[in-house]
Protein backbone atom coordinates (compact mmCIF):
# COMPACT_ATOMS: atom_id res chain seq x y z
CA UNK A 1 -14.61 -0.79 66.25
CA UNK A 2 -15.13 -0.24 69.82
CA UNK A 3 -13.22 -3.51 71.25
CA UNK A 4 -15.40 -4.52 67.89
CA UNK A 5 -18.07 -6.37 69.00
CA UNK A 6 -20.32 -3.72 70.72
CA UNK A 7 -23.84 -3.80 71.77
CA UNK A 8 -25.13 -0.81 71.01
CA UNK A 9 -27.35 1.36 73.03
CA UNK A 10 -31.05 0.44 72.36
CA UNK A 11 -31.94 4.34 71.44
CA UNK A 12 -29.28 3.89 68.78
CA UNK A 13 -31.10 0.63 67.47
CA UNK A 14 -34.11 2.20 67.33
CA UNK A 15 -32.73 5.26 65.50
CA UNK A 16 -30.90 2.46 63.08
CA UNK A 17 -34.25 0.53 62.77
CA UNK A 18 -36.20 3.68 61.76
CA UNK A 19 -33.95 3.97 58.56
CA UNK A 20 -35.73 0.91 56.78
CA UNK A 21 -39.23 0.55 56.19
CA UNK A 22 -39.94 -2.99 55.08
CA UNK A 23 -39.34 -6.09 57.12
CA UNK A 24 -37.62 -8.82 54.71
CA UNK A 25 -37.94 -12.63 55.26
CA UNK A 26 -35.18 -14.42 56.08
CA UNK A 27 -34.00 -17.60 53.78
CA UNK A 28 -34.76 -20.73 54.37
CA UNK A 29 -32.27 -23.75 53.32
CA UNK A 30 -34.81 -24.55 50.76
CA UNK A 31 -34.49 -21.01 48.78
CA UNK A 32 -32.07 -21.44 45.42
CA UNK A 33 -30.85 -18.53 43.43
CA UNK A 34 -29.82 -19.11 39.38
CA UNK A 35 -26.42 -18.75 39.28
CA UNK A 36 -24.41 -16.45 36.56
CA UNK A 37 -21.58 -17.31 34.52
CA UNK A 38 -18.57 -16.36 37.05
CA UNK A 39 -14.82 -16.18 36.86
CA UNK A 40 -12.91 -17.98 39.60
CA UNK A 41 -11.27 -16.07 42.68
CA UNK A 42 -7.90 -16.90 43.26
CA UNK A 43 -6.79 -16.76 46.98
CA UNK A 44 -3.41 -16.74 45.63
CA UNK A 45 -3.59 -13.44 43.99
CA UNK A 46 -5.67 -12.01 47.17
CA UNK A 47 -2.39 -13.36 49.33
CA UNK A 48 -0.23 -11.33 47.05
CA UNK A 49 -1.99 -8.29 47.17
CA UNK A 50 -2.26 -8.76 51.17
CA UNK A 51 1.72 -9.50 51.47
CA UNK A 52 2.43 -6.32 49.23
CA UNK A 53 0.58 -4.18 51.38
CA UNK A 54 2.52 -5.53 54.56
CA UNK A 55 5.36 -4.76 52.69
CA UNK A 56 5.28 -1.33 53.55
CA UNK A 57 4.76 -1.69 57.31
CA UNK A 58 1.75 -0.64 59.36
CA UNK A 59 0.03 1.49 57.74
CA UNK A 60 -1.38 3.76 59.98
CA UNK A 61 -3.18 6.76 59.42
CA UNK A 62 -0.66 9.89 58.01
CA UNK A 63 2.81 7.88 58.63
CA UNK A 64 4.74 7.63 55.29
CA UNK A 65 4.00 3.58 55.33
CA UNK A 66 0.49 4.86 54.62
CA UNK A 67 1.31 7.24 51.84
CA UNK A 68 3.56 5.23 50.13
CA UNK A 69 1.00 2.26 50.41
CA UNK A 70 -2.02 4.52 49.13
CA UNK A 71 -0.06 5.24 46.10
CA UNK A 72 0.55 1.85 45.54
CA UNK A 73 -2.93 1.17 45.73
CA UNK A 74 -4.29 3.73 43.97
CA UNK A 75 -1.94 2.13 40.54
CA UNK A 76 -3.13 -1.55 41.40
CA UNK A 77 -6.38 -0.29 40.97
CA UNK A 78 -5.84 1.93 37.86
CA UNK A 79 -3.88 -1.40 36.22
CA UNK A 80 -6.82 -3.13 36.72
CA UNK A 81 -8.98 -0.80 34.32
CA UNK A 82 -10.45 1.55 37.18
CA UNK A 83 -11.00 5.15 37.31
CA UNK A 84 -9.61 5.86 40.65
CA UNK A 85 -9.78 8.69 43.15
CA UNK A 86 -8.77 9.86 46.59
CA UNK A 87 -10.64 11.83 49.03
CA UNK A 88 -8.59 13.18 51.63
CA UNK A 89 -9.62 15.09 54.94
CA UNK A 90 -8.27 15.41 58.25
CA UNK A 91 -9.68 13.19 61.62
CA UNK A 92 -9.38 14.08 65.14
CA UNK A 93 -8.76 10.88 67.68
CA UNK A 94 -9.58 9.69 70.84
CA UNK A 95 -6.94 11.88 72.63
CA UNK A 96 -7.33 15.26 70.28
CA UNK A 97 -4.70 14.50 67.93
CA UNK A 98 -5.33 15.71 64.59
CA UNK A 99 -4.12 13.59 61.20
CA UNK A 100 -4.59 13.62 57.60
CA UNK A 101 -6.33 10.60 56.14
CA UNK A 102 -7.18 9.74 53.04
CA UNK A 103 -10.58 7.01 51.58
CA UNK A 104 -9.37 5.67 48.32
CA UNK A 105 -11.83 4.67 45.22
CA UNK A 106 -12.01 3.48 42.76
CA UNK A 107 -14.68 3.21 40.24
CA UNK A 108 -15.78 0.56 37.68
CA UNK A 109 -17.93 1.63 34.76
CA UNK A 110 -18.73 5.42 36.33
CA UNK A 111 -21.15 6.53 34.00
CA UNK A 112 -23.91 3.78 35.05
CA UNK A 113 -26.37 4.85 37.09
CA UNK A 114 -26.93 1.33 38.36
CA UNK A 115 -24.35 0.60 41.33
CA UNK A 116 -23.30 -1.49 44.05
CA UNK A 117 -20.49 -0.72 46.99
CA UNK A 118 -17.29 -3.08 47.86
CA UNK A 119 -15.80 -1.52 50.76
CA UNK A 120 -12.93 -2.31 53.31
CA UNK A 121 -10.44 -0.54 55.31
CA UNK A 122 -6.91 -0.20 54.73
CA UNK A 123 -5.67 1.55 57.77
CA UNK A 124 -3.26 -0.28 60.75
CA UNK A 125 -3.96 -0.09 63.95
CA UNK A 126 -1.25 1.92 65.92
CA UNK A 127 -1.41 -0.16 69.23
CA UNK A 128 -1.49 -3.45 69.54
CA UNK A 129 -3.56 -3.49 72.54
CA UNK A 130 -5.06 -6.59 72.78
CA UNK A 131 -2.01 -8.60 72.67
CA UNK A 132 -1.38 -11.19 75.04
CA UNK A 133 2.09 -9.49 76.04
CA UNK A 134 1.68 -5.90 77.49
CA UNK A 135 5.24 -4.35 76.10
CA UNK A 136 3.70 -4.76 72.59
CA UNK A 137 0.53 -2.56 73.79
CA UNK A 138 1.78 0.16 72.19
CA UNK A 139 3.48 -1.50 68.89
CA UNK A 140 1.79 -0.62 65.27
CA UNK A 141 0.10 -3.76 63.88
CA UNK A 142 0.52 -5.21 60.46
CA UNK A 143 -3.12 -5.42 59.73
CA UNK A 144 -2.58 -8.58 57.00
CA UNK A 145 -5.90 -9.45 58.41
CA UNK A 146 -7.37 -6.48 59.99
CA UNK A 147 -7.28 -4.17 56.74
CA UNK A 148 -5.15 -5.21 54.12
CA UNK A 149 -7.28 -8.80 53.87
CA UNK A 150 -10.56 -6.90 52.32
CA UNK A 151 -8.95 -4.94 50.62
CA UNK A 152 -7.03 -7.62 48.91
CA UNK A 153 -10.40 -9.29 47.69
CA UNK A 154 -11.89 -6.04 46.07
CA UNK A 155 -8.22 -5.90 44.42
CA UNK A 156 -8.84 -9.58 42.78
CA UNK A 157 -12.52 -8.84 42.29
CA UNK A 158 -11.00 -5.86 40.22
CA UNK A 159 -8.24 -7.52 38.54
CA UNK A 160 -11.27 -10.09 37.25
CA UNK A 161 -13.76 -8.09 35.75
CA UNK A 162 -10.67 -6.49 34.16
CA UNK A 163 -10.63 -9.50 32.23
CA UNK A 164 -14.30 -10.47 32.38
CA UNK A 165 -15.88 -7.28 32.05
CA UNK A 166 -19.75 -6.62 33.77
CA UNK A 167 -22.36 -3.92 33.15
CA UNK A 168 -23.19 -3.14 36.78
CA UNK A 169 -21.51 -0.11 38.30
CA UNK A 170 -19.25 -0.58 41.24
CA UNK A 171 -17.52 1.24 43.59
CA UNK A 172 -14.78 0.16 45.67
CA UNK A 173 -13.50 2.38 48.61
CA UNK A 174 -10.67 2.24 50.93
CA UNK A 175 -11.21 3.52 54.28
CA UNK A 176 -8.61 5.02 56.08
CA UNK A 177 -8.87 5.70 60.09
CA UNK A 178 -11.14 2.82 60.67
CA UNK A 179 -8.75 1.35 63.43
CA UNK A 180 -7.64 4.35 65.67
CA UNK A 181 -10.83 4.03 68.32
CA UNK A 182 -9.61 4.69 71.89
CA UNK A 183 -6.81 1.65 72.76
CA UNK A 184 -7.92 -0.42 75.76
CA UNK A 185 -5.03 0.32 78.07
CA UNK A 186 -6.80 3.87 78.13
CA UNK A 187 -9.01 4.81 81.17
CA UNK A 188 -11.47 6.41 78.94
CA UNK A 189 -12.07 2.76 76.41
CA UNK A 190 -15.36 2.38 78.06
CA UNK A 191 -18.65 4.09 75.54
CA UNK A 192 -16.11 5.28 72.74
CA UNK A 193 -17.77 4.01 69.78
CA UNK A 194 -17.65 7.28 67.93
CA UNK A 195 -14.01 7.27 67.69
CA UNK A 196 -13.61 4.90 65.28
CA UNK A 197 -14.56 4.72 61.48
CA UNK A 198 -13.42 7.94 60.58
CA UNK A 199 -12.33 7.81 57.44
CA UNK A 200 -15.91 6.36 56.17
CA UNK A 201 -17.49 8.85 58.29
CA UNK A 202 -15.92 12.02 56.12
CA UNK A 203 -16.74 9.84 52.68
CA UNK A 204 -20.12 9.11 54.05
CA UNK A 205 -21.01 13.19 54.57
CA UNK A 206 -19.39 13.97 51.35
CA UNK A 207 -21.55 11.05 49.15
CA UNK A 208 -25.00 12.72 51.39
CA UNK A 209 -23.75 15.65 50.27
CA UNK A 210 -23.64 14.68 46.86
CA UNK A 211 -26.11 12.68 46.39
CA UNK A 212 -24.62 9.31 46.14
CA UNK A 213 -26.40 6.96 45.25
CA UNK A 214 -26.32 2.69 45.04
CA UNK A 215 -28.67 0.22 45.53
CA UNK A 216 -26.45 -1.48 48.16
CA UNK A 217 -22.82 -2.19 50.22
CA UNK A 218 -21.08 -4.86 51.23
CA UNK A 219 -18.22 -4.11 53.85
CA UNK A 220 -15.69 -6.51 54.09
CA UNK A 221 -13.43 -6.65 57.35
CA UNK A 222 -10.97 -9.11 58.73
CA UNK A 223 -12.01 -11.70 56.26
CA UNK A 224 -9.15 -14.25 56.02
CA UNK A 225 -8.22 -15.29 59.34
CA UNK A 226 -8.09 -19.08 60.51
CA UNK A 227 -11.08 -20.53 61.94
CA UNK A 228 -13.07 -17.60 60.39
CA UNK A 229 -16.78 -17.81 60.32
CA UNK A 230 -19.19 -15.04 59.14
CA UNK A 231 -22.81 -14.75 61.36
CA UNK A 232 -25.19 -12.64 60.28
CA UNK A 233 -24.43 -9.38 61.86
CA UNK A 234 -27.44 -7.61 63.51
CA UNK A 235 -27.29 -4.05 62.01
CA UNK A 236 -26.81 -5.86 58.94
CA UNK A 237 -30.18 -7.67 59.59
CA UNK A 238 -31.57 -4.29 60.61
CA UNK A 239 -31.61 -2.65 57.52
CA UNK A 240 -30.04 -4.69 54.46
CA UNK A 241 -31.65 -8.19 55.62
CA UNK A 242 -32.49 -8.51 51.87
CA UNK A 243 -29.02 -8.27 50.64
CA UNK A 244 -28.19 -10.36 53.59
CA UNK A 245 -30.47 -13.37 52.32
CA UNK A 246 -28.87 -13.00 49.55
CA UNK A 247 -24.91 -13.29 50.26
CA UNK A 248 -25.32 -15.95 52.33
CA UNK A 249 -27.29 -18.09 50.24
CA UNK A 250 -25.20 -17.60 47.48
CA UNK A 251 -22.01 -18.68 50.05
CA UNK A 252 -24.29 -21.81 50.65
CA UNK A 253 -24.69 -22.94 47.02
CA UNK A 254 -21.38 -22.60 46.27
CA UNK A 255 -20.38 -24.69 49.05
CA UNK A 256 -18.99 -22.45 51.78
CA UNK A 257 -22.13 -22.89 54.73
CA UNK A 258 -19.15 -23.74 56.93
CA UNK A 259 -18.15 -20.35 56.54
CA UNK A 260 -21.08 -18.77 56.40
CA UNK A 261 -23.74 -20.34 58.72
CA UNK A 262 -26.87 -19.37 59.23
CA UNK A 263 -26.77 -18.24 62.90
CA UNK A 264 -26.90 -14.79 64.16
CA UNK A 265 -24.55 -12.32 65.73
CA UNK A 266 -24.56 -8.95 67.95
CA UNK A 267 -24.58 -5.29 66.57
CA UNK A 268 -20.97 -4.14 65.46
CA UNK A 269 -19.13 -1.00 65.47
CA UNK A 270 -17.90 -0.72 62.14
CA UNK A 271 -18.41 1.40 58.92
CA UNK A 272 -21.05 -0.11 57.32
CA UNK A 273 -22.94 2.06 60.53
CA UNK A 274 -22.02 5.20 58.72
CA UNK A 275 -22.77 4.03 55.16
CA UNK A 276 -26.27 3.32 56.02
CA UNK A 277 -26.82 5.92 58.57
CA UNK A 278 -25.55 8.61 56.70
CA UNK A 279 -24.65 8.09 53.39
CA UNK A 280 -28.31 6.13 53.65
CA UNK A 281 -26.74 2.77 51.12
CA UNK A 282 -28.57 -0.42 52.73
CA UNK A 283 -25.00 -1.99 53.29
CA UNK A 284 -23.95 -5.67 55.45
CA UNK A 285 -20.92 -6.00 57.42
CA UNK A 286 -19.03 -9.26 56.49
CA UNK A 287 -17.39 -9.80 59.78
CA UNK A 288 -15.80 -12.83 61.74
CA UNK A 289 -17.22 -14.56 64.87
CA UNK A 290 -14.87 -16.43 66.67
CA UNK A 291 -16.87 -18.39 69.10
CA UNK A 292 -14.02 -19.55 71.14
CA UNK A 293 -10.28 -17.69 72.46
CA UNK A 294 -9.88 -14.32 74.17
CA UNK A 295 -11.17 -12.29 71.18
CA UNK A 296 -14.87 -12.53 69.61
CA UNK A 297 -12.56 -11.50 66.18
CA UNK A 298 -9.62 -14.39 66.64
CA UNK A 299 -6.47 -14.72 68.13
CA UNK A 300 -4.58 -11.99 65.78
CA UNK A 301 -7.44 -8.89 66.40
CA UNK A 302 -5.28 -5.87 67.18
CA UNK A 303 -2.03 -8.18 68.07
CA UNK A 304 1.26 -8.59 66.64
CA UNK A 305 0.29 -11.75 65.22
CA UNK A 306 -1.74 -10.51 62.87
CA UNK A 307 0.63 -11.17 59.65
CA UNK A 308 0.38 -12.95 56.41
CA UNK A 309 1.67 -16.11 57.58
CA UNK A 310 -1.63 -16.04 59.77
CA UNK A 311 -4.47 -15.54 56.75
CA UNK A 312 -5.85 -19.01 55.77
CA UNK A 313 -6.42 -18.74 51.73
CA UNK A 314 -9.70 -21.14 52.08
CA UNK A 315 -11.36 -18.38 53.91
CA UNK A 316 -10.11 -15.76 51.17
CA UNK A 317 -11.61 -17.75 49.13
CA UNK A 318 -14.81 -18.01 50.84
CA UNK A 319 -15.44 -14.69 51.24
CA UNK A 320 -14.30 -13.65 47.32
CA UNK A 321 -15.86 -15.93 45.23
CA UNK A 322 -18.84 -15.19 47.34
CA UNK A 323 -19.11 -11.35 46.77
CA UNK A 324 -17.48 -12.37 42.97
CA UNK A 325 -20.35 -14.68 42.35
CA UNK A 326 -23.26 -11.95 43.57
CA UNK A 327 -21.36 -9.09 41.30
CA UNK A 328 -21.74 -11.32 37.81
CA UNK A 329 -25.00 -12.47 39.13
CA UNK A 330 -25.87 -8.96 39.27
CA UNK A 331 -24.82 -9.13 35.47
């Protein structure tokens, strides 16, 4: 994510626009959506799952911190009743470097046609180069927030219809080299949007290639920091308005407006770009806007700050019972 929040080139819009053909309304505060039966999210168990994967360091694309950490993933998912896989490729970053990554998925209920897409990345940034204090500009981040947070609520989400079981097909993926765009203290930071999201790049050709199918994704990134508030983000808007409408209505019902208002926010670098691009899955980004500070993404975006003791469980739990309430609604 190109310093993240990026404007995009209006050529690229209008390439992005042509990939929808119907215009959807937006919600009004009068719409209301039956709600489903639906287990409770527990911010706790996200927490855990975010301090275990900060357990192992940063995890940054092809260091042993990441290996060890994919493995561990790959069994949380597996204990909690999924058929998992890993796809694994090599990336080439901003500088020509060359490094093995590695998307991990997992799979609920494969055999049904009918499917939705939970995805997140679980990869560290190697430089911490927005950080207030230059010597850290080239110091690995933990990524509790920036990674291992989204990841954390597809864990839970997991772990739940473990024990409440749905009929809907889902797919969760972990994306690795998300976070190793061009660092800022490089001359050459300016216009480098296509050296991030790797690692949902390579999954994305591979599920066109294969015909992937699912009626739509939700990409969930940096979604427990303090002070965290979700806009509507304008690709998003672009083409998965509907399933848009829909999240954050449901967020409104079940009392989290505060979290997710209904106010609108630039176009953002991120993978959801190459989902719908070119895997061609309508999918939103669900993405902070921090209004206020020296980042548009909070004070902990691509710093050493960005640790557990910095994720604010009310936001967790925001963001997961949201996406846990549309899943059983989906029931």
């Amino acid at each position: 994510m190109n310093l993240k929040l990026f404007w995009l080139p209006a050529i690229i819009l209008l390439i992005l626009a042509s990939c929808t053909g119907q215009t959807q309304s937006r919600i009004s505060n009068s719409d209301t959506i039956a709600l489903a039966p639906c287990p409770r999210f527990l911010s706790d168990s996200a927490l855990l799952y975010i301090n275990e994967q900060c357990a192992f360091g940063p995890r940054v694309t092809g260091s042993d911190a990441s290996r060890r950490c994919g493995d561990f993933l790959m069994e949380r998912f597996k204990a909690f009743g999924a058929e998992v896989e890993e796809q694994t490729g090599t990336v080439t970053i901003w500088d020509g470097t060359k490094l093995p990554a590695r998307n991990i998925i997992a799979h609920i209920n494969p055999s049904n046609t009918n499917r939705i897409l939970l995805c997140a990345h679980w990869d560290s940034r190697p430089w911490a180069d927005n950080d207030e204090d230059e010597a850290n500009y080239h110091t690995p981040i933990l990524a509790a927030n920036d990674g291992a947070s989204g990841v954390a609520v597809m864990l839970e989400i997991c772990r739940l219809i473990q024990e409440k079981p749905v009929q809907v097909g889902i797919d969760m993926i972990c994306f690795d080299a998300e976070d190793l765009g061009t660092p800022q203290w490089s001359e050459d930071h300016f216009g480098s949007s296509d050296t991030w999201c790797l690692g949902s790049r390579f999954w994305a050709e591979g599920a066109r290639a294969k015909g992937y199918k699912a009626r739509y994704g939700i990409l969930l990134d940096m979604v427990g920091g303090y002070g965290a508030t979700f806009s509507r983000e304008s690709i998003s808007m672009r083409l998965a308005q509907s399933v848009v409408n829909r999240v954050w209505q449901i967020a409104g019902q079940l009392g989290y407006r505060q979290f997710f208002p209904l106010t609108d926010n630039g176009s953002i670098t991120d993978d959801h770009i190459n989902v719908n691009v070119i895997a061609g899955v309508p999918c939103i980004d669900i993405i902070p806007c921090y209004h206020e500070g020296p980042s548009s993404f909070g004070p902990t975006w691509h710093t050493i700050k960005d640790t557990p003791d910095n994720i604010d469980p009310h936001v967790l739990e925001a963001v997961g019972q949201t996406v846990t309430q549309l899943i059983y609604n989906e029931n």
